[in-house]
Protein backbone atom coordinates (compact mmCIF):
# COMPACT_ATOMS: atom_id res chain seq x y z
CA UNK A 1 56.19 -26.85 -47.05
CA UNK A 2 53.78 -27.24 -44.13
CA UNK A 3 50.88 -29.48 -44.93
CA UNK A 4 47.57 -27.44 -44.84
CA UNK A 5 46.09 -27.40 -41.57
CA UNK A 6 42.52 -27.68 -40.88
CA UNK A 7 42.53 -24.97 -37.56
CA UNK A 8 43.79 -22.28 -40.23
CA UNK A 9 40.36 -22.12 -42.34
CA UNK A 10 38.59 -21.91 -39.61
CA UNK A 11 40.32 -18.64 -38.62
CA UNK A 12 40.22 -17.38 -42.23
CA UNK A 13 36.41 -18.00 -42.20
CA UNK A 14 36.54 -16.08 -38.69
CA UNK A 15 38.49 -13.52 -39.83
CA UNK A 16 36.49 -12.73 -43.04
CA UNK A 17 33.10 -12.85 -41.10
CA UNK A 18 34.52 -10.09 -38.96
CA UNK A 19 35.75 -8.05 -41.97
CA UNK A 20 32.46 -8.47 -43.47
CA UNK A 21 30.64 -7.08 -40.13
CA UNK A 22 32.96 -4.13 -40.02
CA UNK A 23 32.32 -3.43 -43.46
CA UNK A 24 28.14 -3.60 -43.33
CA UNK A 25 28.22 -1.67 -40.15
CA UNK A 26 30.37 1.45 -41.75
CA UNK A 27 28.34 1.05 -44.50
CA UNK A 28 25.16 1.18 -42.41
CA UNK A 29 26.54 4.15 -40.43
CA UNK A 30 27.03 6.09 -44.00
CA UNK A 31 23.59 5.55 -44.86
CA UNK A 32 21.92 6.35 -41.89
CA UNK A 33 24.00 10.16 -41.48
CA UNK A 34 24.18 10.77 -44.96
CA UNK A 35 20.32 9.79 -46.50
CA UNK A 36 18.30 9.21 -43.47
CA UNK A 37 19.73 11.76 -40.80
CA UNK A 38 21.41 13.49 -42.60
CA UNK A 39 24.13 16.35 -40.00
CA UNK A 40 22.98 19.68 -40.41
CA UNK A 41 25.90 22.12 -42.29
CA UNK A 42 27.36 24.45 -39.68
CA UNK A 43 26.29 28.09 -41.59
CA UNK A 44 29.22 30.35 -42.12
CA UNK A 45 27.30 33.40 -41.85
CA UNK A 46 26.75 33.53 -37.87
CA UNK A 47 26.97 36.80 -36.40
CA UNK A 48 27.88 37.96 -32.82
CA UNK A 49 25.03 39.79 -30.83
CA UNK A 50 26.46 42.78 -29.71
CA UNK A 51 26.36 44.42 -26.09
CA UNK A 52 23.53 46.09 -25.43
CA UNK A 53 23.90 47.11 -21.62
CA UNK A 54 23.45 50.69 -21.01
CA UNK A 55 21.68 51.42 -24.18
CA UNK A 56 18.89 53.67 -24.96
CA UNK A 57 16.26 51.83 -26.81
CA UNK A 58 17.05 53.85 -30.17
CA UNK A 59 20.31 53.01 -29.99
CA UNK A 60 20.36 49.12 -29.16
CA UNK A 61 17.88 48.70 -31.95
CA UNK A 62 20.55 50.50 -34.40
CA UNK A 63 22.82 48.50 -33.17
CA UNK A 64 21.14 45.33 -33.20
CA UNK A 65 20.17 46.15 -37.03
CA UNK A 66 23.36 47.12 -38.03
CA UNK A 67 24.68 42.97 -36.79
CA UNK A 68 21.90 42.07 -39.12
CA UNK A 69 19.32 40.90 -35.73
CA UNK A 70 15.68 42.14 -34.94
CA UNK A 71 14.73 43.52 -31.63
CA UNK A 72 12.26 41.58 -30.83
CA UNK A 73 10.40 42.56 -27.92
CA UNK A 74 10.60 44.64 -24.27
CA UNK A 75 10.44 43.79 -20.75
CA UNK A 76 10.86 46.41 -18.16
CA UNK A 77 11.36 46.47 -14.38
CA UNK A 78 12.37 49.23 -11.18
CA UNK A 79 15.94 49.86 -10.90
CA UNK A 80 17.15 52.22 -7.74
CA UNK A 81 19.74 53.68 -10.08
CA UNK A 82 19.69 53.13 -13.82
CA UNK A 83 17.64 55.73 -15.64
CA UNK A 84 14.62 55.34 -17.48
CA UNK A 85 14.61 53.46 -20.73
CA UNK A 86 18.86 52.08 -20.54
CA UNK A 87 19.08 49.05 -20.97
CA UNK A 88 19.37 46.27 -18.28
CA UNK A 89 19.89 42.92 -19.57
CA UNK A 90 19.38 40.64 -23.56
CA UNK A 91 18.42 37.70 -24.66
CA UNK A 92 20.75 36.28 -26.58
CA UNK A 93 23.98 37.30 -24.20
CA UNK A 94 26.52 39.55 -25.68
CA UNK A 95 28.96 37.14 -27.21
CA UNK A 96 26.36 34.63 -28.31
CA UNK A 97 26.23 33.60 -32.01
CA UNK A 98 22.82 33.75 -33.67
CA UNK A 99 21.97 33.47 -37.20
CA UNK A 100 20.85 36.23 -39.30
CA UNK A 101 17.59 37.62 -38.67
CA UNK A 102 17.58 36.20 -35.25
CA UNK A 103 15.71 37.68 -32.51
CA UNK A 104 16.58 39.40 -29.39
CA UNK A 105 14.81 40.76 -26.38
CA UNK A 106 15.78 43.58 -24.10
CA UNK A 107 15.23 44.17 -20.75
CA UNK A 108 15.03 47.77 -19.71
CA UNK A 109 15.15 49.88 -16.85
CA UNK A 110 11.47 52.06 -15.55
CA UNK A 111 13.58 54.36 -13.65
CA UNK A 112 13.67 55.07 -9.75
CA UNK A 113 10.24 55.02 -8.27
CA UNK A 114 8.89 58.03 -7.14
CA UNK A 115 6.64 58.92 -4.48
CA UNK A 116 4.68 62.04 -3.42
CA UNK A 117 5.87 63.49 0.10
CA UNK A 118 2.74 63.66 2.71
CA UNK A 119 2.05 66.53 4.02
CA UNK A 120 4.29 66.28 7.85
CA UNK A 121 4.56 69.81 9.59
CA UNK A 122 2.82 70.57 12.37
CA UNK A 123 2.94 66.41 13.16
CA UNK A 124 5.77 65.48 16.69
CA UNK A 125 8.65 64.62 15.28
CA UNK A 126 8.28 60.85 16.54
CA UNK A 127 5.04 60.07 14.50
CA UNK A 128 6.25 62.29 11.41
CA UNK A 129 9.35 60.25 11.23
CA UNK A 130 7.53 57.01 11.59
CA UNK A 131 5.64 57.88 8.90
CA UNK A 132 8.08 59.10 6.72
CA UNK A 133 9.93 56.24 7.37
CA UNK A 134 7.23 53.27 6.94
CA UNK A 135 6.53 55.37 3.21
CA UNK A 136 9.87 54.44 2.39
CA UNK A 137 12.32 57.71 3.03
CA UNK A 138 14.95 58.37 4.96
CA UNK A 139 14.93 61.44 7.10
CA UNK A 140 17.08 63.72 8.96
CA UNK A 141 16.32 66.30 11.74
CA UNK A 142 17.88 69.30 12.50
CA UNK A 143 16.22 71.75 15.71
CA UNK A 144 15.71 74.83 15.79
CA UNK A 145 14.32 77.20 18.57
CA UNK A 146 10.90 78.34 17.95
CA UNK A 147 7.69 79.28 19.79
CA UNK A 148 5.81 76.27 19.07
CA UNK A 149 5.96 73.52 21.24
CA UNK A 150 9.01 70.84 21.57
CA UNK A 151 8.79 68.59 18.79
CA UNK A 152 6.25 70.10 16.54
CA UNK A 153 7.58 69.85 12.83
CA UNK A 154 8.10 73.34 11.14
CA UNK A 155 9.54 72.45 7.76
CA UNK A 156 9.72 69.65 5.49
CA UNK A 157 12.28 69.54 2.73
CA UNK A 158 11.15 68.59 -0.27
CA UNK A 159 7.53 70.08 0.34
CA UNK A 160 4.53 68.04 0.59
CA UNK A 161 3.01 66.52 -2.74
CA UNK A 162 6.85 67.02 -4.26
CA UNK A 163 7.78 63.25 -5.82
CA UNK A 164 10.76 62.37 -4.22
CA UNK A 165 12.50 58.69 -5.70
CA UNK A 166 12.58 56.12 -2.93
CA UNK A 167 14.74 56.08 -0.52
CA UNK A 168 15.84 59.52 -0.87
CA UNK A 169 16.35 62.40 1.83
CA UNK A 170 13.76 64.12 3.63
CA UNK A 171 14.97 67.03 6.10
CA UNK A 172 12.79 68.29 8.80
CA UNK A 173 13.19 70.91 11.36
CA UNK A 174 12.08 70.45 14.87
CA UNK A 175 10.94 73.01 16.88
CA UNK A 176 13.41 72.81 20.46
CA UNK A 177 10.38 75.17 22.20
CA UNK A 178 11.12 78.58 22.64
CA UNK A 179 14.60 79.72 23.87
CA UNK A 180 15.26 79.66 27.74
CA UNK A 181 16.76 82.23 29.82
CA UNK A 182 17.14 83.13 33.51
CA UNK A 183 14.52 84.83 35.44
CA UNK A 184 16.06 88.17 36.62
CA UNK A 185 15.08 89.51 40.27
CA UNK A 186 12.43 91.98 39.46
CA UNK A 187 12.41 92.80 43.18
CA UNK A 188 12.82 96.44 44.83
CA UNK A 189 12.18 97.74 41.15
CA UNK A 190 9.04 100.27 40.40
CA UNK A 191 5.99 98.58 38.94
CA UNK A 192 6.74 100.26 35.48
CA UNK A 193 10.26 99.54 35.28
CA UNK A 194 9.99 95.89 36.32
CA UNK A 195 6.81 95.49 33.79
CA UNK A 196 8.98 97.10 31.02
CA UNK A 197 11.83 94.95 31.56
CA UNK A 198 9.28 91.40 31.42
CA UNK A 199 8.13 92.63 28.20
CA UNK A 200 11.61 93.29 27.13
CA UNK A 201 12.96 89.92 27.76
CA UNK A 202 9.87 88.41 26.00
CA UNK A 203 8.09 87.28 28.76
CA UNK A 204 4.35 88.58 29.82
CA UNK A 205 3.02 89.83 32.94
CA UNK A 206 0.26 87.61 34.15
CA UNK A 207 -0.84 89.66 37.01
CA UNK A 208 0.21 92.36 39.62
CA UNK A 209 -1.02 91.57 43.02
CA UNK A 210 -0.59 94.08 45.72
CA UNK A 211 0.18 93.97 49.61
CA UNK A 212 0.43 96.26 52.54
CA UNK A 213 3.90 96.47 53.52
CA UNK A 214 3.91 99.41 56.69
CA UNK A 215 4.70 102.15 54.55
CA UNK A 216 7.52 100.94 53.32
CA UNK A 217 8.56 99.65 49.78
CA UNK A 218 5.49 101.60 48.05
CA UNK A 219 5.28 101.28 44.66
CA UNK A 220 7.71 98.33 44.63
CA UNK A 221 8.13 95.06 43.60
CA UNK A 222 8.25 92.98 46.80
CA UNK A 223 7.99 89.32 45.76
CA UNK A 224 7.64 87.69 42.00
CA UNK A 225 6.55 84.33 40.40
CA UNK A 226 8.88 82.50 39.28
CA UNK A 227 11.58 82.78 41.40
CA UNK A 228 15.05 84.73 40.46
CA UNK A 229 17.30 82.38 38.72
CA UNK A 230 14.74 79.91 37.57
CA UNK A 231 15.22 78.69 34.05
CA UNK A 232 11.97 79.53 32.02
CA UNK A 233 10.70 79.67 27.99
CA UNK A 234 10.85 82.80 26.38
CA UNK A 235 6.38 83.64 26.25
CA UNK A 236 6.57 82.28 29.91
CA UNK A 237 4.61 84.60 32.24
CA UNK A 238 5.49 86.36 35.53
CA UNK A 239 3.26 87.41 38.56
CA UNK A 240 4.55 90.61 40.54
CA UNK A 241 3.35 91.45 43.82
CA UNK A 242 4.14 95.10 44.57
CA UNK A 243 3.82 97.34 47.44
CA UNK A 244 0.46 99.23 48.24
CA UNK A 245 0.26 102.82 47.23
């Protein structure tokens, strides 16, 4: 048998200090988690909030009641396409885990905004557009032929005053001026017949000059204003100059 060594007490007393450390450290740990902080118990009885999205507000606060949570409060804000009073977004998420009787708020939708139209006809086209435009609309123009002058606005689709969510369509009609035709030659027709055949086309006589023409062509038209073949607006007027009785 080995003779007892002095080296191996000093690692026994090493060892046992060390033991003795691990041991009032656990022990401290114990008393700190258990008495002083103690860990909160993880409840069993948390439930899932439920998905509220698209909801009227009747029916997410059944629904929220029915998980056993309280609707809490509303926020609401503009949305270009969700409807009045659905539901837009919660706090907790779906999915989330809240104990019973916990709170949720719900963020819901105040509809598409709406504006009045202004009143446009009768505006040009350019600064009824502009305006249209600047008010938030979108517009389309379709042209039709019409006795008021190029450009004028003759309808407006919705009417004026009608509230019309932003954004949306507003159709006018343009007035192209009234319809063009070619001038006929009026000349080496009788005074009646040529005056009957302006006011047939549309067009008005403006005045009927005469002129001395050596006997001949009496009673005729000699010369007109426009010229045959011109283009000219339906309401346009025509000057005859006719031979002297």
């Amino acid at each position: 048998m080995l003779p007892f060594l002095p080296g191996d007490r000093f690692l026994r007393l090493v060892g046992l200090a060390f033991l003795m450390v691990l041991l009032g450290g656990g022990s401290g740990y114990l008393f700190a988690t258990r008495v002083l902080f103690p860990v909160p118990e993880v409840s069993e009885e948390l439930v899932e909030v439920p998905d509220l999205s698209g909801m009227g507000t009747g029916q997410a606060r059944e629904a929220l009641e029915s998980a056993g949570l309280v609707l809490a409060g509303l926020d609401s804000i503009r949305h270009p396409s969700i409807e009045e009073g659905r539901v837009l977004g919660q706090s907790p998420l779906a999915g989330q885990m809240s104990l019973p009787g916990g709170e949720v708020l719900l963020t819901v939708s105040q509809g598409v905004e709406r504006r009045p139209l202004p009143d446009v006809t009768g505006l040009q086209a350019e600064r009824a557009v502009s305006l249209l435009e600047a008010t938030g609309f979108s517009v389309t123009v379709d042209t039709v032929e019409s006795g008021e002058p190029a450009g004028t606005i003759l309808v407006q689709e919705p009417g004026a005053g009608t509230p019309v969510m932003v954004a949306g369509s507003i159709r006018l009609e343009v007035s192209e001026g009234p319809p063009s035709l070619e001038l006929p030659d009026f000349t080496g027709l009788p005074e009646e017949e040529a005056v009957a055949r302006i006011r047939e086309l549309g067009l008005e006589v403006a005045e009927i000059r005469t002129t001395f023409r050596f006997g001949r062509d009496r009673g005729l038209v000699v010369e007109q204003e426009p010229a045959p073949g011109l283009q000219v607006d339906r309401g346009a007027q025509v000057t005859l100059v006719v031979g002297r009785r």
